[in-house]
C-alpha atoms as a PDB file:
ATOM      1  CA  UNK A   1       0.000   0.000   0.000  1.00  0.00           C
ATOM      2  CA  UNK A   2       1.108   3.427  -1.060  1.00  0.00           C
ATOM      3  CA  UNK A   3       2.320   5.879   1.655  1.00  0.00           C
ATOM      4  CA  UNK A   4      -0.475   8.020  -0.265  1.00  0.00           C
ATOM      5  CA  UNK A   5      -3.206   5.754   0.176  1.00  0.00           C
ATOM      6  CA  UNK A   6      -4.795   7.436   3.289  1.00  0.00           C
ATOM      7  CA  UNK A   7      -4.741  11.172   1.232  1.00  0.00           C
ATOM      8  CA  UNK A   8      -6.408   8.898  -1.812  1.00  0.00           C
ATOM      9  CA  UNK A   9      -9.120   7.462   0.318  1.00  0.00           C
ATOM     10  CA  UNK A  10      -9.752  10.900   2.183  1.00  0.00           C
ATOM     11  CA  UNK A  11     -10.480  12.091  -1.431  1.00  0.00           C
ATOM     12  CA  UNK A  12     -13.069   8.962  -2.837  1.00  0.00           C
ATOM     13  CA  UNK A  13     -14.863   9.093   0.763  1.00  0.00           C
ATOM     14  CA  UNK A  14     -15.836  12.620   0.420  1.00  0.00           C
ATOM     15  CA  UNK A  15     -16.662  12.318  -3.194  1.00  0.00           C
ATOM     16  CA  UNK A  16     -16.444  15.903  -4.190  1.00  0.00           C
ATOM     17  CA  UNK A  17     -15.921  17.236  -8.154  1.00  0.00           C
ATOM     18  CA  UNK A  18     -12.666  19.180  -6.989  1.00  0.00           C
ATOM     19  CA  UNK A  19     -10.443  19.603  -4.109  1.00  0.00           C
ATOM     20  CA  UNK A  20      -8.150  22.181  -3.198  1.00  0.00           C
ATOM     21  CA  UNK A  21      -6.375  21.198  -0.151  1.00  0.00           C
ATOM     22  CA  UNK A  22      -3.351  23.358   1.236  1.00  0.00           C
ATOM     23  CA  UNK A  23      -0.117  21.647   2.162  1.00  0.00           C
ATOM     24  CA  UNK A  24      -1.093  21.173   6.054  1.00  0.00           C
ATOM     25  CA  UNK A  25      -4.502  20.134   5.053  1.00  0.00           C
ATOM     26  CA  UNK A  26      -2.678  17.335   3.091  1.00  0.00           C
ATOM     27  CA  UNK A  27      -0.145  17.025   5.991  1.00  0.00           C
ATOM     28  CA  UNK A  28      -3.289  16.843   8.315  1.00  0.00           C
ATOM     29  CA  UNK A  29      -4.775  13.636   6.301  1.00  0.00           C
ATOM     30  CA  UNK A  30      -1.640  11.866   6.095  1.00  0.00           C
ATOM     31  CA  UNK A  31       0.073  12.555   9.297  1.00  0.00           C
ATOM     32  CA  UNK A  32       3.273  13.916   7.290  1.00  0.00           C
ATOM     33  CA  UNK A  33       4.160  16.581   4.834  1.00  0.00           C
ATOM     34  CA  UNK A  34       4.655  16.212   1.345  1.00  0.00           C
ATOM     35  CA  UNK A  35       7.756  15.647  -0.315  1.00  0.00           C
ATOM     36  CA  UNK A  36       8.973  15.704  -4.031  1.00  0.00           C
ATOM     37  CA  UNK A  37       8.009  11.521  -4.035  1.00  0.00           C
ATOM     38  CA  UNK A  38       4.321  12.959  -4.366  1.00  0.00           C
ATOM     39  CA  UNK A  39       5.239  13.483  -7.967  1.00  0.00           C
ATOM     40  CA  UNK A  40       5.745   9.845  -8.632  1.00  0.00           C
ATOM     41  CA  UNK A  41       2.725   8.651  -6.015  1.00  0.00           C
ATOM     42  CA  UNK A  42       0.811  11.164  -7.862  1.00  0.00           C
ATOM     43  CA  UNK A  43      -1.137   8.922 -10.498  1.00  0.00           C
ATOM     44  CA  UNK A  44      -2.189   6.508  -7.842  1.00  0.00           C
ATOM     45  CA  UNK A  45      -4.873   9.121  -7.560  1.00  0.00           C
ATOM     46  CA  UNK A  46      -6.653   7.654 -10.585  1.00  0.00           C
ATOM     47  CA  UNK A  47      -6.810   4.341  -9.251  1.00  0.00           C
ATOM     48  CA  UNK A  48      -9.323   6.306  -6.554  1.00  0.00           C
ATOM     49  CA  UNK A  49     -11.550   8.317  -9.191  1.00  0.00           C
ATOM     50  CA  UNK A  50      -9.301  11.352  -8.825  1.00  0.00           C
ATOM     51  CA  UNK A  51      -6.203  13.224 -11.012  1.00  0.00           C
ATOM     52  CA  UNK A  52      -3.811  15.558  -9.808  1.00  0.00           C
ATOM     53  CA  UNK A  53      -4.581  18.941 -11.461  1.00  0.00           C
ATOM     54  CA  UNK A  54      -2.465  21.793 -10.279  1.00  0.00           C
ATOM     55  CA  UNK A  55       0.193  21.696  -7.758  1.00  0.00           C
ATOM     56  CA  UNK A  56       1.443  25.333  -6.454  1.00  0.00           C
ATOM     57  CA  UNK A  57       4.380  26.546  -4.777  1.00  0.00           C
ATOM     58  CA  UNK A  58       3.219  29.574  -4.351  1.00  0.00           C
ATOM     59  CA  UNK A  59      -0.339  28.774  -2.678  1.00  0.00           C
ATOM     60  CA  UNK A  60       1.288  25.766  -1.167  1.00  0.00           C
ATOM     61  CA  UNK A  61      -1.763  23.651  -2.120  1.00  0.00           C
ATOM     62  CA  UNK A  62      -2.749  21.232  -4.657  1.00  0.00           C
ATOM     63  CA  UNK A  63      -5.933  20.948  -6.831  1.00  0.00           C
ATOM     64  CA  UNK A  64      -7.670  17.574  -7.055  1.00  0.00           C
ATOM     65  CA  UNK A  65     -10.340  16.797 -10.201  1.00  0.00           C
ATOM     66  CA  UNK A  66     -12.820  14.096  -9.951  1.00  0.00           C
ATOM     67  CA  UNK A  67     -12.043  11.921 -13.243  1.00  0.00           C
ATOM     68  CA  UNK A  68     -15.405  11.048 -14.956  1.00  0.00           C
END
């Protein structure tokens, strides 16, 4: 199981169209912050009905899309 899999279940449970979840919110699911292996774990997210959309620096936050 991927070290992701709690932040990808956090986003199928709640079964919104589109997330935007700040860096602590993230850190807040998964008990950790987020580190540059998010950009490989990232497509795991598909597997749970979700894609990675944007991912800002600036914001420190990353937007979630429900795939249809």
């Amino acid at each position: 199981m991927s070290k992701y899999a709690p932040l990808w279940k956090y986003l199928k449970d709640n079964d919104r169209d589109m997330y935007k979840l700040s860096f602590d919110e993230i850190k807040s699911i998964l008990g950790f912050d987020i580190d540059h292996s998010f950009l490989t774990y990232k497509k795991e997210a598909v597997d749970y009905g979700y894609e990675v959309g944007k991912i800002s620096m600036k914001d420190k936050s990353v937007i979630f899309n429900k795939v249809f």
